[in-house]
N, C-alpha and C. Protein backbone atom coordinates (compact mmCIF):
# COMPACT_ATOMS: atom_id res chain seq x y z
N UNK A 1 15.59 -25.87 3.30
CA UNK A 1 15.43 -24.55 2.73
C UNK A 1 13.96 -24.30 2.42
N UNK A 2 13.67 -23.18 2.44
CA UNK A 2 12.19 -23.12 1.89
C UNK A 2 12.02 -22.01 0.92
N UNK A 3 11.17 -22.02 0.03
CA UNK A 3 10.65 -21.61 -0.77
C UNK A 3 9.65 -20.40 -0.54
N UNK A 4 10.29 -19.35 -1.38
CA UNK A 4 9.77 -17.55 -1.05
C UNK A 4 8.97 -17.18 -2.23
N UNK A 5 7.99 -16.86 -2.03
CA UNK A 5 7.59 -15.99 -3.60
C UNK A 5 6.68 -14.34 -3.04
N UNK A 6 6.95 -13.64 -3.67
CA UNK A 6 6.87 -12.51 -3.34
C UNK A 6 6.00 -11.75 -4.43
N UNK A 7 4.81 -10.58 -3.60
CA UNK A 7 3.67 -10.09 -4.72
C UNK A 7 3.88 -8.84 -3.92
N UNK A 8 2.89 -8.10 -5.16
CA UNK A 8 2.28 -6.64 -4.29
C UNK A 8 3.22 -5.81 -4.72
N UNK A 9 4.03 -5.83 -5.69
CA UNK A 9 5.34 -5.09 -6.07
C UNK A 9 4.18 -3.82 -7.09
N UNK A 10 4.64 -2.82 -7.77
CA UNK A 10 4.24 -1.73 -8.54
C UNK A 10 4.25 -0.55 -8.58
N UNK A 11 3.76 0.05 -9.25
CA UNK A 11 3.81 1.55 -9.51
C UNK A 11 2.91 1.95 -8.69
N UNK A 12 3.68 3.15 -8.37
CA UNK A 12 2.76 4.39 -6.86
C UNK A 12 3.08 5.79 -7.09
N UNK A 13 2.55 6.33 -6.98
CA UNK A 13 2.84 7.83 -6.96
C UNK A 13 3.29 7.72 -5.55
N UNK A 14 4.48 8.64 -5.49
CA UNK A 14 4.61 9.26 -4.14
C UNK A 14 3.69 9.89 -2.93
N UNK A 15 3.52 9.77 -1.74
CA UNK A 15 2.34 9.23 -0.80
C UNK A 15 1.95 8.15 -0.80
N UNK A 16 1.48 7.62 -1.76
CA UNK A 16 0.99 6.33 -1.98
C UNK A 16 0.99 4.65 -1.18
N UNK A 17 0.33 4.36 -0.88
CA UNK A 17 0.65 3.02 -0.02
C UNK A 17 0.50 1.66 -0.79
N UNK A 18 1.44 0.88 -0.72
CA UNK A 18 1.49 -0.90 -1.20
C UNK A 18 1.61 -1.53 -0.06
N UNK A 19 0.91 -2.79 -0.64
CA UNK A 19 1.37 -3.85 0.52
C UNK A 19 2.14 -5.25 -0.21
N UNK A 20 3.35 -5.48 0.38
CA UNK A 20 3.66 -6.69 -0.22
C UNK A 20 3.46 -8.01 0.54
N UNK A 21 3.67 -8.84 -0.28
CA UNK A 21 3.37 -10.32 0.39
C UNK A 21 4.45 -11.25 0.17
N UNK A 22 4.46 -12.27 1.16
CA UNK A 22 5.74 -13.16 0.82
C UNK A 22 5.14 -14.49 1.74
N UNK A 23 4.78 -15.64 0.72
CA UNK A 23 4.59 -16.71 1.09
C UNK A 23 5.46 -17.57 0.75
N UNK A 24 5.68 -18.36 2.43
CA UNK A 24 6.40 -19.55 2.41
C UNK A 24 5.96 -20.92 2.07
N UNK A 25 6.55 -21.57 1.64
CA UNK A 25 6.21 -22.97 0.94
C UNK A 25 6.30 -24.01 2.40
N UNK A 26 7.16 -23.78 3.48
CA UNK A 26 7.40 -24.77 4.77
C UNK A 26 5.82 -24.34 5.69
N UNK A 27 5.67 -25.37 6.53
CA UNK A 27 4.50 -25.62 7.36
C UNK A 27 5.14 -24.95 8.53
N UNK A 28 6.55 -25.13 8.49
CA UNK A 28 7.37 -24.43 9.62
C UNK A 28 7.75 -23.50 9.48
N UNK A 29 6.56 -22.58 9.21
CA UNK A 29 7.43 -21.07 8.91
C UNK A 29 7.58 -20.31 10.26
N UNK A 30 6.99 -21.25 10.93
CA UNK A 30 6.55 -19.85 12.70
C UNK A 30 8.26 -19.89 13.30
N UNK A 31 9.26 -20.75 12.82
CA UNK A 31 10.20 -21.37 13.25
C UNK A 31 11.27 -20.02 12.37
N UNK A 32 10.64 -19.43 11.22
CA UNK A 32 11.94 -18.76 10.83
C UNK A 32 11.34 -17.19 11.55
N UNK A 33 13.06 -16.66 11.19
CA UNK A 33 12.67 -14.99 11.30
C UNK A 33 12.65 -14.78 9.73
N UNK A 34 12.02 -13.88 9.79
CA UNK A 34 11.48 -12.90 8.15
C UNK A 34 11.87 -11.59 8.61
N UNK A 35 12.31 -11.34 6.82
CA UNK A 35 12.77 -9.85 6.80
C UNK A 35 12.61 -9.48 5.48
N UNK A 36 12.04 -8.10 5.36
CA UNK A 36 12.47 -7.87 3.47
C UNK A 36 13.75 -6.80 3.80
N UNK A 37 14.45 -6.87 2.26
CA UNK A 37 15.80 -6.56 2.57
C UNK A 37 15.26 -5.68 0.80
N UNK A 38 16.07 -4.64 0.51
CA UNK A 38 15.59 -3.92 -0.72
C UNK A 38 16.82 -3.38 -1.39
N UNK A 39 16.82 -3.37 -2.60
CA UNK A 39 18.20 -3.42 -3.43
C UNK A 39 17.58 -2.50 -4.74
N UNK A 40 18.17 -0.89 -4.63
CA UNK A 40 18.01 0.05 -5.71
C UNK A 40 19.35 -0.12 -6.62
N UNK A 41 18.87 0.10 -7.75
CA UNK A 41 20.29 0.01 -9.06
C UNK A 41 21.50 0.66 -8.42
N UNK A 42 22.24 -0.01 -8.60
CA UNK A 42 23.79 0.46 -8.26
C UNK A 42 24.08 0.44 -6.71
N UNK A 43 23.15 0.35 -6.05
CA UNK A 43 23.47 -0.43 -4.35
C UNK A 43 23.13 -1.56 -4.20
N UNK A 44 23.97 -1.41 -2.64
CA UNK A 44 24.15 -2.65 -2.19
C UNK A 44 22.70 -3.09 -1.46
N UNK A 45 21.97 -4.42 -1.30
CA UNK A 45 20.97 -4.83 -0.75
C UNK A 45 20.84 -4.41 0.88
N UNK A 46 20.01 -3.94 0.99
CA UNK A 46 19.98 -3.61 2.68
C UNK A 46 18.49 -3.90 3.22
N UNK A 47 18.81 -3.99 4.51
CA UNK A 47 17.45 -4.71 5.42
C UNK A 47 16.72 -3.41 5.75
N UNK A 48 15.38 -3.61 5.32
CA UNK A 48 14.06 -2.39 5.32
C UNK A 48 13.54 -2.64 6.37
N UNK A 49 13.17 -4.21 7.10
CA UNK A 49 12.30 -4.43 8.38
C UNK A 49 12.28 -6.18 8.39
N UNK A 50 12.42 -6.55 9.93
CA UNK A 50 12.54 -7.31 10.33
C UNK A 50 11.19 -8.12 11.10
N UNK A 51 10.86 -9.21 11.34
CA UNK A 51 10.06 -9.91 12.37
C UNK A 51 10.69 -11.13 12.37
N UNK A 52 10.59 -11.09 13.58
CA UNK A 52 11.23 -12.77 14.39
C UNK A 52 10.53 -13.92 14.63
N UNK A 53 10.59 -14.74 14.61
CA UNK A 53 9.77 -16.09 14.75
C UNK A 53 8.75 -15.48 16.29
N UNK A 54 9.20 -15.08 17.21
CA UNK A 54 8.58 -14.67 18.34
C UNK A 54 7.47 -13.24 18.13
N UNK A 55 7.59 -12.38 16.83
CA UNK A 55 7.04 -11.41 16.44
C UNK A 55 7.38 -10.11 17.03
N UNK A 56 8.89 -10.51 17.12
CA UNK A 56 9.54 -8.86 17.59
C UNK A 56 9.90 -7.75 16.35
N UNK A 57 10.08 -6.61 16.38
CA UNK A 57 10.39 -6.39 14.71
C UNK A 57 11.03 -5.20 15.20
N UNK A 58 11.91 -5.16 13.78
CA UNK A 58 13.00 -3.92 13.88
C UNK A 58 12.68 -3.14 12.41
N UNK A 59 12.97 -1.60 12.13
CA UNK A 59 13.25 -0.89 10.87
C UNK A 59 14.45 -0.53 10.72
N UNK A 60 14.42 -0.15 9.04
CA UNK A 60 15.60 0.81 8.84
C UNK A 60 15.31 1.70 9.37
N UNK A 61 16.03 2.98 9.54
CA UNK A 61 15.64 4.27 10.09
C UNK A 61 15.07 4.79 9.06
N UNK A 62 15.07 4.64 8.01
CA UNK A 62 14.15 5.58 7.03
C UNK A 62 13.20 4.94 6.71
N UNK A 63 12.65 3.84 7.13
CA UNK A 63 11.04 3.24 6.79
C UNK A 63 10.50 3.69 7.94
N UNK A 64 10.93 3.82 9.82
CA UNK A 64 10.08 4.00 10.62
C UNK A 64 9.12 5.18 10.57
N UNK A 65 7.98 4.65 11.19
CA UNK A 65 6.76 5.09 11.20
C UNK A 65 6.06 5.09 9.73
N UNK A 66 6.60 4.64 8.74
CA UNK A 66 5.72 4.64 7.89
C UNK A 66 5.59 2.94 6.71
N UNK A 67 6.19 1.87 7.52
CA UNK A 67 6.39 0.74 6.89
C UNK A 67 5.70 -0.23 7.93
N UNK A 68 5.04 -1.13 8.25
CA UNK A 68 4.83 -2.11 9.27
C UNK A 68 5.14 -3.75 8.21
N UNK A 69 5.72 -4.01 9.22
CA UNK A 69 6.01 -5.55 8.68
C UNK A 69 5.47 -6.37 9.70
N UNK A 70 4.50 -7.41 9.21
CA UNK A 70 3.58 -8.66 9.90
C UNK A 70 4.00 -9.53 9.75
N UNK A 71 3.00 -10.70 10.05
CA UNK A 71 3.28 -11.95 10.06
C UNK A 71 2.20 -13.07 9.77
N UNK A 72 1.50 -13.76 9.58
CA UNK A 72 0.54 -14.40 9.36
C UNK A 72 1.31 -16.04 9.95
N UNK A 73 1.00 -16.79 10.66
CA UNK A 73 1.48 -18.12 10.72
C UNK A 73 0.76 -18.90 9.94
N UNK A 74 -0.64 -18.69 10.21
CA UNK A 74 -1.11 -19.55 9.72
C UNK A 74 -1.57 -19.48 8.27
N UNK A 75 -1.20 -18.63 7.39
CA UNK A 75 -0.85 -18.44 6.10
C UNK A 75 0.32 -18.80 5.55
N UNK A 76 1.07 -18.80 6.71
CA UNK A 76 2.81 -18.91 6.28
C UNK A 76 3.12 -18.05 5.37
N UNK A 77 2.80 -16.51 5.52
CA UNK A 77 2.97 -15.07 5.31
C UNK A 77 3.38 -14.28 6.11
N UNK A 78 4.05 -13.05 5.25
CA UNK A 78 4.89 -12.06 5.89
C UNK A 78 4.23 -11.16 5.05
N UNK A 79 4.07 -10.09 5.95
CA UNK A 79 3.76 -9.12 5.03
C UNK A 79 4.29 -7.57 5.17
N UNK A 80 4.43 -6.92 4.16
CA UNK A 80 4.80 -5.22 4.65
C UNK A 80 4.00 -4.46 4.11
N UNK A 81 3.71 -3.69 4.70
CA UNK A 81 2.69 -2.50 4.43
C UNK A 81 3.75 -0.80 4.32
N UNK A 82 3.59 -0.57 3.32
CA UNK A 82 4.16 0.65 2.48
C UNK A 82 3.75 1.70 3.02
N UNK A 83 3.13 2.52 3.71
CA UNK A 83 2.61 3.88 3.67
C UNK A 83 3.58 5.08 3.50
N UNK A 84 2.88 5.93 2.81
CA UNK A 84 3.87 7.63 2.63
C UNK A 84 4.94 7.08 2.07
N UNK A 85 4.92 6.17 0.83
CA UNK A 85 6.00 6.00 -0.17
C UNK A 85 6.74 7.51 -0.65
N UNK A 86 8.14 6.93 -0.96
CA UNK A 86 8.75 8.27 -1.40
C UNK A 86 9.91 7.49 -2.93
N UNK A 87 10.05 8.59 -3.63
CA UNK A 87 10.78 8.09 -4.43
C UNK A 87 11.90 6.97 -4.31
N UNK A 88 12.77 7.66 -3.26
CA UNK A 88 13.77 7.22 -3.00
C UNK A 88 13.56 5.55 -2.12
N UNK A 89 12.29 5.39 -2.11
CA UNK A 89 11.76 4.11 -1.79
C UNK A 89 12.06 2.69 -3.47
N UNK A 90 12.53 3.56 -4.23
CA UNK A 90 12.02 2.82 -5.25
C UNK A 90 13.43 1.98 -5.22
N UNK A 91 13.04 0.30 -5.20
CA UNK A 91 13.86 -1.05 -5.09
C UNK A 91 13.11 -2.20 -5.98
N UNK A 92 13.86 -2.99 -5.66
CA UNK A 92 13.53 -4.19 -5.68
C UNK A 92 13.40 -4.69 -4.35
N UNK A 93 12.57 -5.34 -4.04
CA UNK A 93 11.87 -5.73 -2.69
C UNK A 93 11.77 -6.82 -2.59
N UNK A 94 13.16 -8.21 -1.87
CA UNK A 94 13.09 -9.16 -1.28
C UNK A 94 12.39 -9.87 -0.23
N UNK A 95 11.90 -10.83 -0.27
CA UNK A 95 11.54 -11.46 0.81
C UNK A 95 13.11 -12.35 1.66
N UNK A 96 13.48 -12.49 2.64
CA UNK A 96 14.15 -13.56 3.22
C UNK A 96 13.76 -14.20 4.11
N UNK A 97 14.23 -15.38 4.68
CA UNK A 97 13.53 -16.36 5.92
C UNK A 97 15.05 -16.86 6.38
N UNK A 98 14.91 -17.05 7.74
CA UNK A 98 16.22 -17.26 8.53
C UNK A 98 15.71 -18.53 9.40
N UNK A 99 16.26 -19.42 9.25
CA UNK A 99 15.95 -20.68 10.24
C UNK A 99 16.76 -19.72 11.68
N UNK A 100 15.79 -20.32 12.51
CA UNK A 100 15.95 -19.53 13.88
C UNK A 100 17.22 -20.49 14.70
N UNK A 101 17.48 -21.81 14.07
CA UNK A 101 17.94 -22.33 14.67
C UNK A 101 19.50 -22.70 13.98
N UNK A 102 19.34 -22.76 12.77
CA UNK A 102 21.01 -23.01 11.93
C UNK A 102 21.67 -21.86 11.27
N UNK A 103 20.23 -20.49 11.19
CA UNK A 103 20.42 -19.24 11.08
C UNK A 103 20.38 -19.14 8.90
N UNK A 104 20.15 -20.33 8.29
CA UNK A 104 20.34 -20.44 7.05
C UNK A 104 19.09 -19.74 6.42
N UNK A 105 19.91 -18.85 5.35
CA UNK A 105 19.20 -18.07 4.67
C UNK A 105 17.94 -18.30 3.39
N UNK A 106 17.00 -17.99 3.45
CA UNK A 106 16.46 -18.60 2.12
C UNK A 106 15.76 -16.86 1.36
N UNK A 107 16.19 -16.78 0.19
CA UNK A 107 15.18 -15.55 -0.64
C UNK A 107 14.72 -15.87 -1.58
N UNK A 108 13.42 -15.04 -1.68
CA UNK A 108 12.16 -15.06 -2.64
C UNK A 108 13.44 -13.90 -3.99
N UNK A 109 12.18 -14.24 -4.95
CA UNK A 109 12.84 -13.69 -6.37
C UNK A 109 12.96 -12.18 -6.28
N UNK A 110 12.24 -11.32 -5.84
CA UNK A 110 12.27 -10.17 -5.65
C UNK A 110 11.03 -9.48 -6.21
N UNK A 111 10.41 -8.54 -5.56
CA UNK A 111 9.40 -7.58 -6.47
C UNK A 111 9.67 -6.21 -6.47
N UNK A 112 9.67 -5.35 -7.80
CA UNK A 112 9.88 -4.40 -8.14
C UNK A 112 8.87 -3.36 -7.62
N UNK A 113 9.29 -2.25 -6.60
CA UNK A 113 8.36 -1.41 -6.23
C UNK A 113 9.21 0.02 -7.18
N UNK A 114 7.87 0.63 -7.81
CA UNK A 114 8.99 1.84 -8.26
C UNK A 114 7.72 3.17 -7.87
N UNK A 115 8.30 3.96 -7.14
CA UNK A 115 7.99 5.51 -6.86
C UNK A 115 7.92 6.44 -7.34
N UNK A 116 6.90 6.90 -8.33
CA UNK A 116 7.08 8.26 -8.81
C UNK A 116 7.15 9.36 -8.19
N UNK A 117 7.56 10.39 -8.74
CA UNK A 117 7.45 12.19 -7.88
C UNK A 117 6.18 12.90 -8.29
């Protein structure tokens, strides 16, 4: 399993851009897929954007064009970049890591992004 910790969480006015971060504790991180997954009060957790060990990447439909999710290997970082925040952006913002090969899940603690109007 490896170890997630997650930054870059805070307050934004609407427009506004964050970037979050999520460093892995394994040397083998090029081996997992990464994803942040985001969980507002009273819903259920859902996947915001994806990258694959190979650096393919997928969105929700309501982050495209304005979210990019990276990768750093040799940081053993993931990162997402926020642009044209909107209220309804406002979560808690997971990191996860997926072994590419047993498919086992690992998540960071979460960081609080909140959106003003």
């Amino acid at each position: 399993q490896v170890q997630l910790g997650e930054s870059g969480g805070g307050l934004v006015q609407a427009g506004g851009s964050l970037r979050l971060s999520c460093a892995a504790s394994r040397s083998t991180f090029s081996i997992y897929h990464m994803a942040w997954y985001c969980q507002a009060p009273g819903k259920q957790r859902e996947l915001v954007a994806r990258i694959t060990s190979s650096g393919r990447t997928n969105y929700a439909d309501s982050v495209k064009g304005r979210f990019t999710i990276s990768r750093d290997n040799a940081k053993n970082t993931v990162y997402l970049q926020m642009n044209s925040l909107k209220p309804e952006d406002t979560a808690v913002y997971y990191c996860n890591a997926k072994h590419y090969i047993t498919q086992r899940d690992s998540w960071g603690q979460g960081t609080q992004v909140t959106v003003s109007s």
